[in-house]
C-alpha atoms as a PDB file:
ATOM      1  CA  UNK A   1      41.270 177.859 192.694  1.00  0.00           C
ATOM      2  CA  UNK A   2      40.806 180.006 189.688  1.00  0.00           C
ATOM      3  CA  UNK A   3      44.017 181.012 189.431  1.00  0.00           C
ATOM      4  CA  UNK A   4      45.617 177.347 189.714  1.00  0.00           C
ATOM      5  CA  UNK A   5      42.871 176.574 186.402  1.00  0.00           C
ATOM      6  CA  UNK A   6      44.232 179.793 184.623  1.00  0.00           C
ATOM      7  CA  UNK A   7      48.350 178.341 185.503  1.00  0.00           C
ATOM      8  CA  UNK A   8      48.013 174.809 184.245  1.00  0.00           C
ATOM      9  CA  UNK A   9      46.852 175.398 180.646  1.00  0.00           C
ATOM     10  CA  UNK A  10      49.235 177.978 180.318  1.00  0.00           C
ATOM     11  CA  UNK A  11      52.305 175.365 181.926  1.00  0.00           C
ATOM     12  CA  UNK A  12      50.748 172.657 179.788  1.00  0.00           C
ATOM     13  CA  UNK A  13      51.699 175.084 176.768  1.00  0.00           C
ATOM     14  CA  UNK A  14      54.796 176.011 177.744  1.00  0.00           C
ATOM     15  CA  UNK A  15      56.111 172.449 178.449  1.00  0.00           C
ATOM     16  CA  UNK A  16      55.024 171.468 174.480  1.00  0.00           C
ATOM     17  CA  UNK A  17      57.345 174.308 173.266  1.00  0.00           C
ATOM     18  CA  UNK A  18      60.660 173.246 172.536  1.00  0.00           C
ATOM     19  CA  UNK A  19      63.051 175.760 173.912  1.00  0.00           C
ATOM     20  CA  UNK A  20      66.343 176.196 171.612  1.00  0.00           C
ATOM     21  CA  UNK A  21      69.650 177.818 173.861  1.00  0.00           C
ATOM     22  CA  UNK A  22      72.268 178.230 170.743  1.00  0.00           C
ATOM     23  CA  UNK A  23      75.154 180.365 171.218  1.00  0.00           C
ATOM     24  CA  UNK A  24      74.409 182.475 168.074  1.00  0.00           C
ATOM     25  CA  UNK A  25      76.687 185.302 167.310  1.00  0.00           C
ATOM     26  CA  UNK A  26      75.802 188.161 165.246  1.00  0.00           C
ATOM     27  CA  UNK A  27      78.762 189.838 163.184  1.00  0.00           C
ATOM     28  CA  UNK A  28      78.323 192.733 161.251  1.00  0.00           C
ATOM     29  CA  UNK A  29      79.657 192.457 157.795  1.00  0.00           C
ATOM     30  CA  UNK A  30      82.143 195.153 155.671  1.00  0.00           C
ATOM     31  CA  UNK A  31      81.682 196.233 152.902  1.00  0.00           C
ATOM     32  CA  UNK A  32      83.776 194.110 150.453  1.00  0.00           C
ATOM     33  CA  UNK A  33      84.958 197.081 148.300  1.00  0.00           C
ATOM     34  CA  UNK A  34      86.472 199.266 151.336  1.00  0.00           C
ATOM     35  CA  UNK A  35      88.519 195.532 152.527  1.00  0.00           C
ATOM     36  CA  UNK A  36      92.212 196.462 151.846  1.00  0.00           C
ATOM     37  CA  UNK A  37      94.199 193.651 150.114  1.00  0.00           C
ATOM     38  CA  UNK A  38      97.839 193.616 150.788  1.00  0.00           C
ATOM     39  CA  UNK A  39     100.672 191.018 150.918  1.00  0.00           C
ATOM     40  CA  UNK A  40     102.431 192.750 153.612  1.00  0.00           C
ATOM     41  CA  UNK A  41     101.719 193.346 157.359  1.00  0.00           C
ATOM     42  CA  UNK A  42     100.338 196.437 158.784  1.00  0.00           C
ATOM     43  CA  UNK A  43     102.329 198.313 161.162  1.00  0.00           C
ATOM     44  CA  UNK A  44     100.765 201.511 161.019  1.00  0.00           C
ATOM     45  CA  UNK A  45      97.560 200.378 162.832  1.00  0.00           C
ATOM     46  CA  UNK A  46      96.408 197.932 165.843  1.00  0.00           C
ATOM     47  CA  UNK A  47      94.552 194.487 164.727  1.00  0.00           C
ATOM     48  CA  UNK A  48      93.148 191.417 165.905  1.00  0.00           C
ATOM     49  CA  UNK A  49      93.245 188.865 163.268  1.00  0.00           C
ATOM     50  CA  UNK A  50      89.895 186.887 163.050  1.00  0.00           C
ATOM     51  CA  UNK A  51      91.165 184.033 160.914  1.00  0.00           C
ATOM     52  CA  UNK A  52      93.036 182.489 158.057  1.00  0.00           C
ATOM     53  CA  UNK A  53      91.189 182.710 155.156  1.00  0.00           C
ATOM     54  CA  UNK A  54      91.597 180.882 151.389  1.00  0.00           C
ATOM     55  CA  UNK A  55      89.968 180.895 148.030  1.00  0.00           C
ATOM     56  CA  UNK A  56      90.411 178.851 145.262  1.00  0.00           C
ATOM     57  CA  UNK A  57      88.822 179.879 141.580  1.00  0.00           C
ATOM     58  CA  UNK A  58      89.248 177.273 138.628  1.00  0.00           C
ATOM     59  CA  UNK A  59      88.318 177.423 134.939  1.00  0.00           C
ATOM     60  CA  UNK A  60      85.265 175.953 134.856  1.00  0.00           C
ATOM     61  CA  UNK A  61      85.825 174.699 131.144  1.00  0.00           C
ATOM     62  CA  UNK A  62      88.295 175.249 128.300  1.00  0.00           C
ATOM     63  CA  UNK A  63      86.437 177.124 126.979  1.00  0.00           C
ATOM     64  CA  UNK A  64      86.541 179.867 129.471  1.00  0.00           C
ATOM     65  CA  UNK A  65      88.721 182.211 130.527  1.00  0.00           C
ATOM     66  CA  UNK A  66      91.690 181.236 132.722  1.00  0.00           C
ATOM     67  CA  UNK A  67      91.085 182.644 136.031  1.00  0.00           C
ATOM     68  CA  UNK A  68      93.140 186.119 137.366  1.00  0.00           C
ATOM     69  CA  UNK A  69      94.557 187.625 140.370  1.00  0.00           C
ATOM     70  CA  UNK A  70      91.900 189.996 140.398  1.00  0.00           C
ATOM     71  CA  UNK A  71      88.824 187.429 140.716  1.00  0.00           C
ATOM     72  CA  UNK A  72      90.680 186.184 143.366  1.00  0.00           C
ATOM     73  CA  UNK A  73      90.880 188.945 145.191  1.00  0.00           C
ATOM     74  CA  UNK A  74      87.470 189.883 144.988  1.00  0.00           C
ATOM     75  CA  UNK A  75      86.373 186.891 146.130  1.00  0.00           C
ATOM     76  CA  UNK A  76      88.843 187.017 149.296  1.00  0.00           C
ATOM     77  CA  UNK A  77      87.545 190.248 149.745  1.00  0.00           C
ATOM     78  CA  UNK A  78      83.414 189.157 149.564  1.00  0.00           C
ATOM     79  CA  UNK A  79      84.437 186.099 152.521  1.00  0.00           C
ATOM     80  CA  UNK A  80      86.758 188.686 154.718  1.00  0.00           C
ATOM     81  CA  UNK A  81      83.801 190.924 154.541  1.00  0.00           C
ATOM     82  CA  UNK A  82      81.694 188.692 155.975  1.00  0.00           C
ATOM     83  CA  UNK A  83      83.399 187.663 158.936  1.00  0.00           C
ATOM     84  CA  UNK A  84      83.821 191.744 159.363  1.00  0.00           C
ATOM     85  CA  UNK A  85      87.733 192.195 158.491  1.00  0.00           C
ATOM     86  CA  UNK A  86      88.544 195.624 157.352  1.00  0.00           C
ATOM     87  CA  UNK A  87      92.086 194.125 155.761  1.00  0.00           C
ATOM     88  CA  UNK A  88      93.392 190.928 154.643  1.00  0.00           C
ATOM     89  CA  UNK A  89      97.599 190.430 155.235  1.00  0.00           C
ATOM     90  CA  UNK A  90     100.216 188.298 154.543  1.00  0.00           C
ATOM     91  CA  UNK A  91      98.139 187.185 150.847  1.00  0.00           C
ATOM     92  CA  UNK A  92      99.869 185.127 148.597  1.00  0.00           C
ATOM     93  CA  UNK A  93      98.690 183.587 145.498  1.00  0.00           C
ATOM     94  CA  UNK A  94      99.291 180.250 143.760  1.00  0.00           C
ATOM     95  CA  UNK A  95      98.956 179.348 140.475  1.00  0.00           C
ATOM     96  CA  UNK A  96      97.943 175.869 140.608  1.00  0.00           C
ATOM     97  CA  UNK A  97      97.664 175.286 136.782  1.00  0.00           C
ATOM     98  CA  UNK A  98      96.033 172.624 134.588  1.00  0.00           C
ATOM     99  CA  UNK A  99      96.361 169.206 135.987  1.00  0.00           C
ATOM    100  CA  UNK A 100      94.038 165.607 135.420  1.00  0.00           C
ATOM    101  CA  UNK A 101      91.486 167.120 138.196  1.00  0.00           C
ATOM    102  CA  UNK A 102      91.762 171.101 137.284  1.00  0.00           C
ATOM    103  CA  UNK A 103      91.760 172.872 133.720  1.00  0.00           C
ATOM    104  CA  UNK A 104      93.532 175.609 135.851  1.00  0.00           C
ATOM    105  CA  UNK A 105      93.075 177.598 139.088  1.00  0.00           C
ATOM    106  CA  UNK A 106      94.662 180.289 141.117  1.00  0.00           C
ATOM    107  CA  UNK A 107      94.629 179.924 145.039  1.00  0.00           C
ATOM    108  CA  UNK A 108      94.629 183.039 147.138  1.00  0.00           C
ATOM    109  CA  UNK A 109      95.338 182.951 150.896  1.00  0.00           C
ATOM    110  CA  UNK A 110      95.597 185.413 153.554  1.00  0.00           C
ATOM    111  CA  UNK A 111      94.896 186.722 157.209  1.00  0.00           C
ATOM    112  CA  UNK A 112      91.802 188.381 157.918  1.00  0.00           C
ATOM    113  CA  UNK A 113      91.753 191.431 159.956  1.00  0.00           C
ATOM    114  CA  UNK A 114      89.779 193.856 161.890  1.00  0.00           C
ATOM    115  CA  UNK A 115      91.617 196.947 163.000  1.00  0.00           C
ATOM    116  CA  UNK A 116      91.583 197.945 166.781  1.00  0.00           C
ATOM    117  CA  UNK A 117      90.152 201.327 167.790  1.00  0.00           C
END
């Protein structure tokens, strides 16, 4: 009998939690600076690739700077990182230029990697 009034308050509490089952994944990040950029494949060394991946930067103003290559590729290289590529292949980059919607912008696109062991 005591045991049955110990059990009930303590399934009385655990039927007001809510339980939560998502399928969380955990992936560890690169480091963005060691993430090589190149517009070839690699042959040299085994990959999976983990997914296509795109970045578009546009001049905020005219009065700033027109965007470059090499923003670009940082930022390709800060969202490769954090799906845990160690490369990015196949990038190409598009000037998309100054149009009614943009005061200019340069696309870059690619395949993130992560090299097999």
């Amino acid at each position: 009998m005591r045991l049955a009034a110990l059990l009930i308050p303590y399934f009385i509490l655990i039927g007001c939690n809510s339980l939560s089952s998502t399928n969380t994944k955990f992936i560890q990040t690169t480091d963005p600076s060691s993430v090589l950029v190149t517009e070839e494949d690699i042959t040299e060394i085994k990959y999976n690739v983990l997914k296509d991946i795109k970045i578009t930067v546009k001049k905020p103003s005219l009065f700033h700077e027109d965007p470059s290559v090499n923003i670009v590729e940082g930022k390709l290289k800060l969202k490769a990182a954090e799906l845990g590529a160690n490369a990015i292949i196949f990038v190409r980059y598009e000037d998309v230029g100054v149009s009614l919607m943009s005061r200019g912008a340069i696309t870059g696109e690619g395949k993130a990697v992560v090299f097999i062991e």
